[in-house]
Protein backbone atom coordinates (compact mmCIF):
# COMPACT_ATOMS: atom_id res chain seq x y z
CA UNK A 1 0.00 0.00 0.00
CA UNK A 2 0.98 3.81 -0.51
CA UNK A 3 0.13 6.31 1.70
CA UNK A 4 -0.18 10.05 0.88
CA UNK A 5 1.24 12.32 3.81
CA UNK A 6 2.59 15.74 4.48
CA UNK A 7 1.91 19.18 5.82
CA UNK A 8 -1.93 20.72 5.91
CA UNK A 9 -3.03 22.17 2.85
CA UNK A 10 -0.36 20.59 1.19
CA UNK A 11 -2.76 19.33 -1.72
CA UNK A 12 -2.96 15.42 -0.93
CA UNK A 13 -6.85 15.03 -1.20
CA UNK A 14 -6.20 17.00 -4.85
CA UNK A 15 -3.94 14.52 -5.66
CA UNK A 16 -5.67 11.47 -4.42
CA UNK A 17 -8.24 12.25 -6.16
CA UNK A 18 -5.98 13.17 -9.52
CA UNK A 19 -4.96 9.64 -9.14
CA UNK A 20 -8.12 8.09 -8.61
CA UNK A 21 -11.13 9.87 -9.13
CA UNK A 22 -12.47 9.15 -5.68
CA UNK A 23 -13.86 12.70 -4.97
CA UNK A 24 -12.26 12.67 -1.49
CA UNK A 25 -13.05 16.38 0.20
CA UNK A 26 -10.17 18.79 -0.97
CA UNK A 27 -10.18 22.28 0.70
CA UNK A 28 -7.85 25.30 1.72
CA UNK A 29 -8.46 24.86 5.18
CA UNK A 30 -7.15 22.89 8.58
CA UNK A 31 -7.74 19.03 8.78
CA UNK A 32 -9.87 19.01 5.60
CA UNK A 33 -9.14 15.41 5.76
CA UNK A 34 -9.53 13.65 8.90
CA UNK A 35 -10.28 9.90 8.17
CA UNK A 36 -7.79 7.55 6.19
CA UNK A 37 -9.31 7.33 2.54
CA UNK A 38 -8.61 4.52 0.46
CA UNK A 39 -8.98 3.41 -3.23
CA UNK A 40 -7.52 1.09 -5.60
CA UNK A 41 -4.80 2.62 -8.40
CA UNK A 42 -4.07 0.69 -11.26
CA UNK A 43 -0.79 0.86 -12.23
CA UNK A 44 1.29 1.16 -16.37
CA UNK A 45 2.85 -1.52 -17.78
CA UNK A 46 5.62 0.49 -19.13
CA UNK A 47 7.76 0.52 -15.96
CA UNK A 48 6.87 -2.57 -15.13
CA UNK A 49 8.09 -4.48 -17.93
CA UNK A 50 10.79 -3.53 -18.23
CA UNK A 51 13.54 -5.00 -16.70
CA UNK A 52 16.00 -2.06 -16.59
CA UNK A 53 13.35 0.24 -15.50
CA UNK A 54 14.93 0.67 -12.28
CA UNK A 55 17.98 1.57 -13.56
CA UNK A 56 17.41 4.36 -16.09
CA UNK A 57 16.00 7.81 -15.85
CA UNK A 58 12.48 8.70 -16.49
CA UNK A 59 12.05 11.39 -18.96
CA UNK A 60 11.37 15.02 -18.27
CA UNK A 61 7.78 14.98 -20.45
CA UNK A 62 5.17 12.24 -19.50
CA UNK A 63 5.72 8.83 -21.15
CA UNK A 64 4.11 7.17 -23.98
CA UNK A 65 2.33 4.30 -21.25
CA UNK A 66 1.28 0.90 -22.53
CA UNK A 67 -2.01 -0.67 -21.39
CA UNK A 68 -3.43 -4.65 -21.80
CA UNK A 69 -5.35 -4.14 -24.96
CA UNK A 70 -9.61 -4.02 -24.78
CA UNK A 71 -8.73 -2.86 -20.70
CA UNK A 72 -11.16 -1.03 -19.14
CA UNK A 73 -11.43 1.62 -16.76
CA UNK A 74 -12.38 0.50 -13.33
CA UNK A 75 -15.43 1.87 -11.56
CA UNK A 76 -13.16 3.88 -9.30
CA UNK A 77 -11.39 5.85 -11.78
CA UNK A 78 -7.95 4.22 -11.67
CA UNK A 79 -5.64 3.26 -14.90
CA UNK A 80 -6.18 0.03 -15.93
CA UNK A 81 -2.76 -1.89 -16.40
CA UNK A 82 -1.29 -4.79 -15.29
CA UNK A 83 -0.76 -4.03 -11.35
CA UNK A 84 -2.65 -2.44 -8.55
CA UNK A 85 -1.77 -0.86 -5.35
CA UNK A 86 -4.10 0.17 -2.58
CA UNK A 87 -3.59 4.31 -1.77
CA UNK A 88 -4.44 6.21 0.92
CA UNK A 89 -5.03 9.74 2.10
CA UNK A 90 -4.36 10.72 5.58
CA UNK A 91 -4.53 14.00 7.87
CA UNK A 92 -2.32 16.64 7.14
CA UNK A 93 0.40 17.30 9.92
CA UNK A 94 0.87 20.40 11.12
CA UNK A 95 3.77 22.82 13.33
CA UNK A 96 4.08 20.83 16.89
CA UNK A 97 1.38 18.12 16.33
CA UNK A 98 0.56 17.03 20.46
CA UNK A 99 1.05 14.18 21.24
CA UNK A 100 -3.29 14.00 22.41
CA UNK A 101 -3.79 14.53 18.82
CA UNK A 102 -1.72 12.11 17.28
CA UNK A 103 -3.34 9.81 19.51
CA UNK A 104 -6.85 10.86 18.05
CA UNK A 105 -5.74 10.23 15.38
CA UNK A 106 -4.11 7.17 15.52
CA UNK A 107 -6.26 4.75 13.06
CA UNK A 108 -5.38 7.07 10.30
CA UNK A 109 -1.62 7.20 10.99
CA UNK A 110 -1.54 3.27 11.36
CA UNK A 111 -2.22 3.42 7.64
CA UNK A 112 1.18 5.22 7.40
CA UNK A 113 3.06 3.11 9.74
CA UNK A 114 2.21 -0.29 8.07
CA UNK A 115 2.28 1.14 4.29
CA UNK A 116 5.44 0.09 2.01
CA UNK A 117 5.83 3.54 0.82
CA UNK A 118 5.06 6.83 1.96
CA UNK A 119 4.30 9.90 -0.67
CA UNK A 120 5.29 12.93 1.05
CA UNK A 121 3.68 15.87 -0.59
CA UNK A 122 4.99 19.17 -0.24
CA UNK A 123 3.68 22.68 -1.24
CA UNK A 124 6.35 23.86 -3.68
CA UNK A 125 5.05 26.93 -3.72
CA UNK A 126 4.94 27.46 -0.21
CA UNK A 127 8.10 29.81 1.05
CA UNK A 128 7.51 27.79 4.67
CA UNK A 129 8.10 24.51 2.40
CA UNK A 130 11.52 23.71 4.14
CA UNK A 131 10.19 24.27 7.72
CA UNK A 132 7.13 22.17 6.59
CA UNK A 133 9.08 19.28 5.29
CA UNK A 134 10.99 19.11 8.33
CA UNK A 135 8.13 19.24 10.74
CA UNK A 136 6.27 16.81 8.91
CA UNK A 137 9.88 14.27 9.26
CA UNK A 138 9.59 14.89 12.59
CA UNK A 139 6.32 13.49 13.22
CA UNK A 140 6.95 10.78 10.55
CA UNK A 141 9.44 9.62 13.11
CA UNK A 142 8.02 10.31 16.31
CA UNK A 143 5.09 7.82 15.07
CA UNK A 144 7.26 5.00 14.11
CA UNK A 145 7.86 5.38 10.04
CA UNK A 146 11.02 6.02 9.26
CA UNK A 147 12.08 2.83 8.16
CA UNK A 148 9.68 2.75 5.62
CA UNK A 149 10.96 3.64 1.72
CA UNK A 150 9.51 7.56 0.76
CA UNK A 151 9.78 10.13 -2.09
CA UNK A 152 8.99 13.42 -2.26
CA UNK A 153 6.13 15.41 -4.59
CA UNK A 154 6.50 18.36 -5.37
CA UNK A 155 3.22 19.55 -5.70
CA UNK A 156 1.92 22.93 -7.10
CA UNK A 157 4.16 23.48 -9.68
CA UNK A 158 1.66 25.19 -11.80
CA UNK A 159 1.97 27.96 -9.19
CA UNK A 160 6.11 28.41 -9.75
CA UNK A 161 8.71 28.15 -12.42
CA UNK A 162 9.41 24.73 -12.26
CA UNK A 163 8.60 21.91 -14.84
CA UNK A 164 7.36 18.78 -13.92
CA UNK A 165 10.26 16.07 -13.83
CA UNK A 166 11.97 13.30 -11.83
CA UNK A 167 14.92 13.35 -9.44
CA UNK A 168 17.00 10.48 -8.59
CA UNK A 169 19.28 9.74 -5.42
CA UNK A 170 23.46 8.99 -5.92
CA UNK A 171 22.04 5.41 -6.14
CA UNK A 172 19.57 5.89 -8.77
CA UNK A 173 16.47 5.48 -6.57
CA UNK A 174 13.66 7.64 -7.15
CA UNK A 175 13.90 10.99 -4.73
CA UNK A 176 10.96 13.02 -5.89
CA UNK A 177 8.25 13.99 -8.52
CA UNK A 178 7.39 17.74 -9.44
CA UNK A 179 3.83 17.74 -10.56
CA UNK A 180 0.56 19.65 -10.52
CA UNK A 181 -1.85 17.58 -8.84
CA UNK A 182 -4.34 20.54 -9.62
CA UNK A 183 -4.17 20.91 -13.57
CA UNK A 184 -2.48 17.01 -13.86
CA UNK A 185 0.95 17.91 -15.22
CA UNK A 186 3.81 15.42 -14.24
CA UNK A 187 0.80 12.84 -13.00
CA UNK A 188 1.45 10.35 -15.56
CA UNK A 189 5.81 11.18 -13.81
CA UNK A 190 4.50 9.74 -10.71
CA UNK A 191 2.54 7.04 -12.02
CA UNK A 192 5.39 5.62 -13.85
CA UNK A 193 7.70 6.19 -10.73
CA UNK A 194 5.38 4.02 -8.78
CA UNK A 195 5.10 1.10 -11.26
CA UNK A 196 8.53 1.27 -11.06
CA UNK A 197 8.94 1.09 -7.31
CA UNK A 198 6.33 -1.65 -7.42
CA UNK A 199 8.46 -3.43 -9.77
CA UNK A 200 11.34 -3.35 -7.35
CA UNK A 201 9.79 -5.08 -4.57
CA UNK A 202 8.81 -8.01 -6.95
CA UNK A 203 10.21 -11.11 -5.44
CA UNK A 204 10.63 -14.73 -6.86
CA UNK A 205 9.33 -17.22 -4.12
CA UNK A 206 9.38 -21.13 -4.94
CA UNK A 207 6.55 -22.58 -2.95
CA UNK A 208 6.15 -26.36 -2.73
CA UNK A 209 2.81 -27.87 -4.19
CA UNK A 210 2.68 -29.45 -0.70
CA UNK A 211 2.42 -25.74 0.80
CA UNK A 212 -1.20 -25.18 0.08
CA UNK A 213 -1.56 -22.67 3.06
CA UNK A 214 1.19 -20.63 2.48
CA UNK A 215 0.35 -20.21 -1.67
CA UNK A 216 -3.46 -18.81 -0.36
CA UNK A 217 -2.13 -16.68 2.27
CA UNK A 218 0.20 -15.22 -0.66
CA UNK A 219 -2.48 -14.38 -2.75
CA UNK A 220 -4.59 -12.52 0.22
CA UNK A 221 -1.41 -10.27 0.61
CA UNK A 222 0.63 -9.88 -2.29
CA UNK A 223 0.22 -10.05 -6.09
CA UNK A 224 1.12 -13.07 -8.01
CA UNK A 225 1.95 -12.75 -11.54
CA UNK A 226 1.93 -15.96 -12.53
CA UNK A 227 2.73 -20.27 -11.20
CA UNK A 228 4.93 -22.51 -12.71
């Protein structure tokens, strides 16, 4: 699963709702989301099948993505491709979060403790953005999370001079998206980015035909692309 996070007003709920049509509340105000939202995002093929995806650069301009042919859109809005994740849209953090609140709180930062990555979305327009991004850290790891993999977005762009692209860490890893989760530029950036963290985590797991149990609880948790 993916969780959205990041400081209030921030534009997740614009941007979970970019991704998935879901028509979760979006509004320029304090706490406009205050229960964890989740749908299901369908992820491209393009990253996914290919092999060296994880070690090239994504381009600057959205990619030409490739889809199963006669797919359909799902009910919920999402891409249809080869892979789905499960995303979710929590509260927004804010300067000093106490500690009475996080606890209020707490069943919709679980969703960001147990999720395998974490979206942080930051207000690139925001001259507080530094100060945000570091507040929003600190309750990241005051609540347990900091072990788990994260990339930035850059949100807003359509409200400064940047263009929507991709940054990569000294190791190649994915660092951060600049998008506009508001008029959709760089979307199709971060879609790609996240079939190609998906593709990362894929494992090869030899089961024995005796293992019935452990096969079904595979396919309750994870995604199986195929038996042998």
């Amino acid at each position: 699963s993916v969780s959205l996070v990041g400081y209030t007003n921030a534009g997740k709920s614009t941007l979970f709702n970019t991704l998935t049509h879901a028509g979760a509340f979006a509004a320029d105000q304090l706490f406009a989301t205050l229960d964890t939202t989740s749908r299901k995002l369908w992820l491209p093929e393009a990253a996914m099948d290919d092999p060296h995806a994880h070690s090239r650069s994504l381009p600057d301009e959205a990619p030409t993505l490739r889809y199963p042919e006669g797919a359909q859109y799902p009910p919920w809005g999402g891409l249809a491709a080869g892979r789905q994740i499960v995303l979710s849209d929590t509260v927004g953090f804010i300067t000093r979060l106490p500690h009475s609140l996080i606890s209020a709180f707490h069943a919709t930062l679980e969703e960001t403790i147990q999720a395998d990555l974490l979206l942080h979305v930051v207000d690139s327009a925001s001259p507080n953005r530094e100060r945000q991004i570091v507040e929003v850290e600190k309750v990241l790891k005051e609540i347990g999370t900091e072990q788990v993999p994260q990339f930035q977005v850059m949100n807003k762009v359509d409200l400064t001079d940047a263009e929507p692209r991709v940054a990569r860490d000294e190791y190649g890893k994915i660092a951060a998206v600049w998008l506009s989760a508001k008029t959709g530029d760089g979307v199709e950036l971060l879609r790609s980015a996240l079939a190609e963290f998906a593709r990362d985590q894929q494992h090869e797991t030899r089961v024995l035909a005796a293992q019935e149990a452990v096969l079904s609880q595979n396919y309750v948790e994870t995604n199986i692309d195929g038996l042998e």
